[in-house]
N, C-alpha and C. Protein backbone atom coordinates (compact mmCIF):
# COMPACT_ATOMS: atom_id res chain seq x y z
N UNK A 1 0.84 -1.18 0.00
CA UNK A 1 0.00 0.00 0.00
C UNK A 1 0.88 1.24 0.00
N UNK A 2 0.30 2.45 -1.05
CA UNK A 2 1.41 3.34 -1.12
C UNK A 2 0.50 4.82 0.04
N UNK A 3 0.76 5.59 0.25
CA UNK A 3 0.24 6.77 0.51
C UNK A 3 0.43 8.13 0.02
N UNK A 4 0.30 9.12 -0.78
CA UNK A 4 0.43 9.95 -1.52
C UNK A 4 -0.07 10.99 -0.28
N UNK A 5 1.37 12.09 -0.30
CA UNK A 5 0.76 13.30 0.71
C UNK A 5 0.73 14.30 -0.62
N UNK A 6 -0.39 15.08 -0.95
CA UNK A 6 -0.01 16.32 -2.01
C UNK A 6 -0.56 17.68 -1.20
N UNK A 7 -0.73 18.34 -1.23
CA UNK A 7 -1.62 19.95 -1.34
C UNK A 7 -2.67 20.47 -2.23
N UNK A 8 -1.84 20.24 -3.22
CA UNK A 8 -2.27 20.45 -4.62
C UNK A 8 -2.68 19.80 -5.60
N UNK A 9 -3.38 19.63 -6.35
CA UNK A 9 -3.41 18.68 -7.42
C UNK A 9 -3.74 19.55 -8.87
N UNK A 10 -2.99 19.18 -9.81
CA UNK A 10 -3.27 20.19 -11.12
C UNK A 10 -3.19 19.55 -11.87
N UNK A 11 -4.31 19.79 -13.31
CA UNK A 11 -3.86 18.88 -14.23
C UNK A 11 -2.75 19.24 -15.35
N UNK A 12 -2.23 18.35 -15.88
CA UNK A 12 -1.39 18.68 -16.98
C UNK A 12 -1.83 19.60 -18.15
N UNK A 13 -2.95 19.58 -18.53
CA UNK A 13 -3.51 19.99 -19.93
C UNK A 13 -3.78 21.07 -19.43
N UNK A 14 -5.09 21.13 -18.43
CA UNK A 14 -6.07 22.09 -17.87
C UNK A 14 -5.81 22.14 -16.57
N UNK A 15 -5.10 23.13 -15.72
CA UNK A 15 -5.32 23.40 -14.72
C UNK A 15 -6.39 22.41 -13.58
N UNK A 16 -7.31 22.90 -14.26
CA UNK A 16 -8.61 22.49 -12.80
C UNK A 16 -9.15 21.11 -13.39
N UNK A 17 -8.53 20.27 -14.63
CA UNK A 17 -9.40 19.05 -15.06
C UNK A 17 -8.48 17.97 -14.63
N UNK A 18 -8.39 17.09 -14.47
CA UNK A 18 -8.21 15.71 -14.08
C UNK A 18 -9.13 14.92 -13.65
N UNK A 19 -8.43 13.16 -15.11
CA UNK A 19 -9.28 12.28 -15.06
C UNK A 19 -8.70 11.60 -14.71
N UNK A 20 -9.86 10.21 -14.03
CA UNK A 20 -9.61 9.95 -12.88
C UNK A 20 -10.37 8.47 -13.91
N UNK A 21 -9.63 7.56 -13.72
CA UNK A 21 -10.09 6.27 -14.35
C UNK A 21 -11.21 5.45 -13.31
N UNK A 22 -12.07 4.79 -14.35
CA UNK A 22 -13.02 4.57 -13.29
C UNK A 22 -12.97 2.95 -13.19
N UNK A 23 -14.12 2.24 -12.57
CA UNK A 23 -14.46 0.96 -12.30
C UNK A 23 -14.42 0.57 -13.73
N UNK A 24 -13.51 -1.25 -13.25
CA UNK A 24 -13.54 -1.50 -14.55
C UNK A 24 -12.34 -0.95 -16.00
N UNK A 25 -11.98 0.18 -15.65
CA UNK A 25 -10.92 0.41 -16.53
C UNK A 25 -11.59 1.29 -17.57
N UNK A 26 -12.70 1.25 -17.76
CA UNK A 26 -13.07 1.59 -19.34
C UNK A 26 -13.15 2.70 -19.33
N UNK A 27 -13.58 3.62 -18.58
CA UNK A 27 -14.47 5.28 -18.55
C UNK A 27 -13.36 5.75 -17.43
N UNK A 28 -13.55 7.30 -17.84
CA UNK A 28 -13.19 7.92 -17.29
C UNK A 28 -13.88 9.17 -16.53
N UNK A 29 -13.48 9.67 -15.17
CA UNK A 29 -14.02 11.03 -14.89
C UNK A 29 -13.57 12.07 -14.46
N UNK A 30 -13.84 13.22 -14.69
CA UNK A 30 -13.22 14.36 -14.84
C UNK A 30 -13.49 14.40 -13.24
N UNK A 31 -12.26 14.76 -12.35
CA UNK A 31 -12.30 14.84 -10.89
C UNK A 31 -13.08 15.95 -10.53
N UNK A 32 -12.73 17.50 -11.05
CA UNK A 32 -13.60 18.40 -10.91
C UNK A 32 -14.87 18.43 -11.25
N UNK A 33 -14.99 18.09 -12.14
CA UNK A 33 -16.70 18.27 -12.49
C UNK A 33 -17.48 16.86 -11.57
N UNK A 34 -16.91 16.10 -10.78
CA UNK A 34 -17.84 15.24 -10.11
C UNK A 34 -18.07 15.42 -8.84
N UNK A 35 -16.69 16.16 -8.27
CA UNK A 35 -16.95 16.70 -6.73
C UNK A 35 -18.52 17.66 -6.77
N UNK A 36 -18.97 17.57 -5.36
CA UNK A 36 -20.00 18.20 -5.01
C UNK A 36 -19.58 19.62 -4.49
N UNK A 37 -20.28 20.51 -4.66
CA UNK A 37 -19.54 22.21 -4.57
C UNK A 37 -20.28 22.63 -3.55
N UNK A 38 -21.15 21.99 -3.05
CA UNK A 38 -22.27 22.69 -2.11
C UNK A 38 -22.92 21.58 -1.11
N UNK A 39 -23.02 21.95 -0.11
CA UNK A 39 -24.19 20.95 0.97
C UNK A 39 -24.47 21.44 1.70
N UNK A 40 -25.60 21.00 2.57
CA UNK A 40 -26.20 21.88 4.11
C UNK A 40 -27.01 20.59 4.39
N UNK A 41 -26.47 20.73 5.82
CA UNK A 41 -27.49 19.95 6.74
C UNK A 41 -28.32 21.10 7.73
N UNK A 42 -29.35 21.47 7.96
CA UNK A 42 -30.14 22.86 8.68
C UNK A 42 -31.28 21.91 9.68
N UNK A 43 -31.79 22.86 10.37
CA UNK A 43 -32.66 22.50 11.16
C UNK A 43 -33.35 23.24 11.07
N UNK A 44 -34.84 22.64 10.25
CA UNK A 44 -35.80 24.25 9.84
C UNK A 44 -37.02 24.46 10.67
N UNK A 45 -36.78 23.71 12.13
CA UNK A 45 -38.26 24.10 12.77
C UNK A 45 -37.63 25.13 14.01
N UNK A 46 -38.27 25.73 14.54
CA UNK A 46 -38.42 26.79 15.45
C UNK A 46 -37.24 27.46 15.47
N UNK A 47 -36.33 28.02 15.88
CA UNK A 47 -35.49 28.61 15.34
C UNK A 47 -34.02 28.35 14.04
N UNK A 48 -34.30 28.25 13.12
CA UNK A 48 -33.95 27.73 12.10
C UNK A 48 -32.27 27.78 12.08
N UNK A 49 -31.47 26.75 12.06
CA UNK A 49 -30.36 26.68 12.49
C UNK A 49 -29.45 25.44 11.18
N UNK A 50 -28.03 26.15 10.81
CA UNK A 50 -27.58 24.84 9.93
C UNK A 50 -26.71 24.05 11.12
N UNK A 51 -26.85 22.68 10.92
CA UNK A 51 -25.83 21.64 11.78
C UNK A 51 -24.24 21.86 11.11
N UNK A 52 -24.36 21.89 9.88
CA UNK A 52 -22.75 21.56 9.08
C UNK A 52 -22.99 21.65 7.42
N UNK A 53 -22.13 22.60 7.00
CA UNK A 53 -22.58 23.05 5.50
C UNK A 53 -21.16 23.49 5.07
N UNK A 54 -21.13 22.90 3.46
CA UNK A 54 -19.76 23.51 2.86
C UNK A 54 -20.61 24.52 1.64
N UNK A 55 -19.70 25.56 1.10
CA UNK A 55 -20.12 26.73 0.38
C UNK A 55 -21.54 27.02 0.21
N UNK A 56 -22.12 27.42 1.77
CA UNK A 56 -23.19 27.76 2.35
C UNK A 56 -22.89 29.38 3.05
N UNK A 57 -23.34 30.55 2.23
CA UNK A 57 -23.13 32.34 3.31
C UNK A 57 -24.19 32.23 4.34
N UNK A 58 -25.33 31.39 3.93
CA UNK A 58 -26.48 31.87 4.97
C UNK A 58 -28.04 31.02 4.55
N UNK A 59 -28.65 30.91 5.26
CA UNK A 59 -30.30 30.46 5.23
C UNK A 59 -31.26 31.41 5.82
N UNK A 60 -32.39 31.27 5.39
CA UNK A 60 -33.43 32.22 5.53
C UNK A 60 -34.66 31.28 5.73
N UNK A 61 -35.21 32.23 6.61
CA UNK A 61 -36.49 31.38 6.59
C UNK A 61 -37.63 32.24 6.41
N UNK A 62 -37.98 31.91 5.36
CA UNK A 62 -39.25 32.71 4.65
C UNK A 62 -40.62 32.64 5.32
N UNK A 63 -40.90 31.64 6.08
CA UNK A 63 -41.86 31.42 6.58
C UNK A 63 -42.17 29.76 6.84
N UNK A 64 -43.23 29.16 7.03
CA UNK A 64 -43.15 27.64 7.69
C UNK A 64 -42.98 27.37 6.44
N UNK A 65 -41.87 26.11 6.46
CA UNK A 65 -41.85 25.09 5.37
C UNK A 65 -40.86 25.56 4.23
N UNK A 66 -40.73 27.27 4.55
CA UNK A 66 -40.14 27.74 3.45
C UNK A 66 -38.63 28.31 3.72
N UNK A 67 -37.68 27.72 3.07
CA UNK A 67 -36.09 28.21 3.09
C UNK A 67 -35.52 28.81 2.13
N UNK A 68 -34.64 29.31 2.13
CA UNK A 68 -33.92 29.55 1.02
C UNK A 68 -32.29 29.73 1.66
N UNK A 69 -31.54 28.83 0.49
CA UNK A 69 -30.02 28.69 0.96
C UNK A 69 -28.92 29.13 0.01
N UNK A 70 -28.11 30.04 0.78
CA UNK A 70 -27.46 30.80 -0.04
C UNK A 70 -25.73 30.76 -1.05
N UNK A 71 -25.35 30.44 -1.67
CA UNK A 71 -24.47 30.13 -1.76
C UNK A 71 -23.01 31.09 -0.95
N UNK A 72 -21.39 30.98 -0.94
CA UNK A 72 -20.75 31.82 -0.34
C UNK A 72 -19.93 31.83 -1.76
N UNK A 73 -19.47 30.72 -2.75
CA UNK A 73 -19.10 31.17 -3.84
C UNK A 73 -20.03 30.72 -4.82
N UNK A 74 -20.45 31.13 -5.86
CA UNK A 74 -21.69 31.58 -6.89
C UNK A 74 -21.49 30.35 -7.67
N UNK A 75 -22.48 29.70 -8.34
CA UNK A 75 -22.06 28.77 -9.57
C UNK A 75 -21.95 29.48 -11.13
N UNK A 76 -21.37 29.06 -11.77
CA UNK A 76 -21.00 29.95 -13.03
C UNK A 76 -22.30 29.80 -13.96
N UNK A 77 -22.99 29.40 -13.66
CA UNK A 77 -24.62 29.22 -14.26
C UNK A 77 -25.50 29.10 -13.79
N UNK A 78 -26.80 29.07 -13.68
CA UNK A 78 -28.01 29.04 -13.08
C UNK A 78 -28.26 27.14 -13.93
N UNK A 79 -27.42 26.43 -14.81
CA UNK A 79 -27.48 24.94 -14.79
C UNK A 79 -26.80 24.51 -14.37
N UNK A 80 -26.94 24.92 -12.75
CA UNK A 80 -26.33 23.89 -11.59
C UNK A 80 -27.58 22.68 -11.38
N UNK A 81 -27.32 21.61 -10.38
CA UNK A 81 -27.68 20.71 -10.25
C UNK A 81 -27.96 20.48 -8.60
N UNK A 82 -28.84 21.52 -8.00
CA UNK A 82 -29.16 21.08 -6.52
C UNK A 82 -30.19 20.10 -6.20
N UNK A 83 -30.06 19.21 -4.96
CA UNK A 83 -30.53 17.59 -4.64
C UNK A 83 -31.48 18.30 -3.56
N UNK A 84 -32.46 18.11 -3.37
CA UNK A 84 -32.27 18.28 -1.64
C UNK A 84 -33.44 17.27 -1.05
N UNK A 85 -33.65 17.32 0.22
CA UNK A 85 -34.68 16.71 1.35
C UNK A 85 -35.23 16.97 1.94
N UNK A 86 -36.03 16.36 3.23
CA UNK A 86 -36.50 16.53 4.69
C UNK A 86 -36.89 15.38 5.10
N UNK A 87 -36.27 16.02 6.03
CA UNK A 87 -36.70 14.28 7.23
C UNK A 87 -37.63 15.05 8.48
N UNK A 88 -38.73 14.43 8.54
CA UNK A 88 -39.44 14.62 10.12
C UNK A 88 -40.78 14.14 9.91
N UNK A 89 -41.35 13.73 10.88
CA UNK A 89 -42.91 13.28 10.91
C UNK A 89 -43.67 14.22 10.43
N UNK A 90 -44.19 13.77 9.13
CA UNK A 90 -45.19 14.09 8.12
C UNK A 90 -45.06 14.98 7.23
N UNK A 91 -43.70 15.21 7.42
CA UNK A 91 -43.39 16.10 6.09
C UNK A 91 -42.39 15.30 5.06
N UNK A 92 -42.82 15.73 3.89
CA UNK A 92 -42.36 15.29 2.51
C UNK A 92 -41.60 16.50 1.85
N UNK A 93 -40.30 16.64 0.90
CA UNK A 93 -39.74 17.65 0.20
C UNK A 93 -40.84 18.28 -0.97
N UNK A 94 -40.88 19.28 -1.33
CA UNK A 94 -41.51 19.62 -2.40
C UNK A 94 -40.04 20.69 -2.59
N UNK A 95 -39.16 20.28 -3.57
CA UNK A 95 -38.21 21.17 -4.33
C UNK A 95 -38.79 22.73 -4.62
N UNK A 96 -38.01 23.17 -3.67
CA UNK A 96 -38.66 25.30 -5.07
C UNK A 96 -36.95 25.42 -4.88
N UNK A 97 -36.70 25.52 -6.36
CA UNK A 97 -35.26 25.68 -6.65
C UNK A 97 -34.78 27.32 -6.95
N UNK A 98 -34.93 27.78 -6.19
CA UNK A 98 -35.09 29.46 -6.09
C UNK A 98 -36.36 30.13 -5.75
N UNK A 99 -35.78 31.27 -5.20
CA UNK A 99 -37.35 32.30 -5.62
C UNK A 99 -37.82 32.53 -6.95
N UNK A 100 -37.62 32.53 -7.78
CA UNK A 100 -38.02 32.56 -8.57
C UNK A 100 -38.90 31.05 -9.32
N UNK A 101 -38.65 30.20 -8.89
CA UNK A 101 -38.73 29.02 -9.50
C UNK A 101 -37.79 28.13 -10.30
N UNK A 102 -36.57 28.84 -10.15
CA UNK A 102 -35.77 28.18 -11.59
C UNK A 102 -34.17 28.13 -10.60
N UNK A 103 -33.51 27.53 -10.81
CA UNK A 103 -32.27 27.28 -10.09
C UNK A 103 -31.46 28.61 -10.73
N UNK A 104 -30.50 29.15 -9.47
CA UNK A 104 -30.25 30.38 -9.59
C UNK A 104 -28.40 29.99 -9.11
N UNK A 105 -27.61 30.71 -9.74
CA UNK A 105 -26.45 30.79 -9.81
C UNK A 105 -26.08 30.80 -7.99
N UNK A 106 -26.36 31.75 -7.48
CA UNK A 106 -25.94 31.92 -5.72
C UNK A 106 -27.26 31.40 -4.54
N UNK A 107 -28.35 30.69 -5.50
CA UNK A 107 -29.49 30.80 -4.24
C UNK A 107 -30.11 28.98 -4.96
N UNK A 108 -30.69 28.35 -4.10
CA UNK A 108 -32.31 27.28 -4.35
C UNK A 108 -32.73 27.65 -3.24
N UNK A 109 -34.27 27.25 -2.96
CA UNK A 109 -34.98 26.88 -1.86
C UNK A 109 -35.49 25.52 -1.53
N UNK A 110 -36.24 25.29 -0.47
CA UNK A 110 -36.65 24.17 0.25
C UNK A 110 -37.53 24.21 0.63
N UNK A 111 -38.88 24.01 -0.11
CA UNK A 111 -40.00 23.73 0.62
C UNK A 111 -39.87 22.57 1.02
N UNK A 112 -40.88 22.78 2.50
CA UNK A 112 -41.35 20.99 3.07
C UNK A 112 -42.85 20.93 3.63
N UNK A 113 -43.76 20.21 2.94
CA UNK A 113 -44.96 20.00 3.41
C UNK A 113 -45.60 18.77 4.08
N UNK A 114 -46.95 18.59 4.44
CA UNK A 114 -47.41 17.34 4.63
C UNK A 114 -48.10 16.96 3.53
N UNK A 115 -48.31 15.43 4.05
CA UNK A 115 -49.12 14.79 2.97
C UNK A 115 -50.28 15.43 2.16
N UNK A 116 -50.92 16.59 2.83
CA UNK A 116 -51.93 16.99 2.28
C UNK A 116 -51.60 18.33 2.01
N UNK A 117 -50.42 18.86 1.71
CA UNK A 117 -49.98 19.81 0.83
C UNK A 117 -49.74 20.91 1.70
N UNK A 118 -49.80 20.83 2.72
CA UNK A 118 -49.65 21.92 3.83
C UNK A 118 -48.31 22.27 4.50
N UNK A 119 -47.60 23.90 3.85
CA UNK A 119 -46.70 23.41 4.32
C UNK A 119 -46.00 23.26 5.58
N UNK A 120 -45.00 22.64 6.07
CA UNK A 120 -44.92 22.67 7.48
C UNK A 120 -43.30 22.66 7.54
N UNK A 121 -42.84 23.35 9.00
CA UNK A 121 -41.57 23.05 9.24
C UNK A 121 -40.94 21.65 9.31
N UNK A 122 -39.68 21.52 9.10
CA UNK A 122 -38.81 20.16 9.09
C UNK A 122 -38.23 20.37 10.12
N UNK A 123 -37.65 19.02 10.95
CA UNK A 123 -36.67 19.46 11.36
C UNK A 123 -35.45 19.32 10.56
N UNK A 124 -35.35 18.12 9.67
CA UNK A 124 -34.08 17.41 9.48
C UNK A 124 -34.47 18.22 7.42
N UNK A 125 -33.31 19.02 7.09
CA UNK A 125 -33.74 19.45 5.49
C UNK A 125 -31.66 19.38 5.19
N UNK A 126 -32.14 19.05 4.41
CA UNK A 126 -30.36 18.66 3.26
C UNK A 126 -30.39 19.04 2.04
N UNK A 127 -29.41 19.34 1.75
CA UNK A 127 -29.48 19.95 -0.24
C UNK A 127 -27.60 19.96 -0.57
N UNK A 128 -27.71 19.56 -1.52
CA UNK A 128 -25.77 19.01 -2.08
C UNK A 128 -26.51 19.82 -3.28
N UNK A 129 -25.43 20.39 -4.45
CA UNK A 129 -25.30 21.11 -6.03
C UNK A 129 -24.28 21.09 -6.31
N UNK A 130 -24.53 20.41 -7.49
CA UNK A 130 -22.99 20.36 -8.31
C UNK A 130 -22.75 21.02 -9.27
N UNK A 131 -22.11 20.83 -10.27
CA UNK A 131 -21.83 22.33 -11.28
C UNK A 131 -20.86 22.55 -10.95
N UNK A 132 -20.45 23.77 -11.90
CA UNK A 132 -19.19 24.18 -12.36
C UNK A 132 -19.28 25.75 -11.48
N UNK A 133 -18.12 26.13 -10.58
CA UNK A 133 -18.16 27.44 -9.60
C UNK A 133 -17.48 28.37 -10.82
N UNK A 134 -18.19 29.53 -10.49
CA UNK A 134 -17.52 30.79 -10.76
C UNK A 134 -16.24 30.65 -10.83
């Protein structure tokens, strides 16, 4: 077994690209474009709080059920790729991927409702986005 200490990693061609051979041998993947650029774990009921978040400035809470999470560095497009959740008794995710409706370069949101469309606080809400950063 070997162990590799680096700092840095750069690619030969492109600066920020390196591929990275995959399962199997056959395919390859570009290391940067697969890392995740964004996550938050939050706690969205009564005073709305994040547990642990990478390139996260801030959360808001718009009102019950309703978040919005902010980026600290921007994605270079509004075709980023944010995931998100909620975990808690009787609430289900309903995605709003911005205020606006449409996934936004520095912002998505997080609705969370119940079964019958109502929305309600979470406690447990998560969201990862991938894409290419500013």
């Amino acid at each position: 077994m070997s162990t590799i200490l680096v700092n840095t990693l750069t690619g030969t061609t492109t600066a920020g690209s390196i591929a990275v051979t995959g399962e199997g041998n056959s395919t390859t993947t570009n290391l940067q474009q697969g890392l995740c650029k964004a996550w938050i774990n939050m706690d969205g009921s009564g005073t709305v709080s994040v547990r642990d978040s990478l390139n996260n400035s801030s959360i808001t809470d718009n009102g019950t059920g309703n978040y919005t999470v902010r980026h600290t560095n921007n994605f270079s497009s509004a075709n980023n790729s944010p995931v998100i959740g909620t975990g808690s008794t009787g609430a289900r995710i309903y995605p709003d991927l911005a205020d606006s409706g449409t996934v936004g370069t520095s912002v998505y949101g997080i609705i969370a409702g119940n079964a019958s469309g109502t929305l309600t606080d979470a406690r447990i809400c998560t969201g990862h986005a991938a894409g290419d950063l500013a």
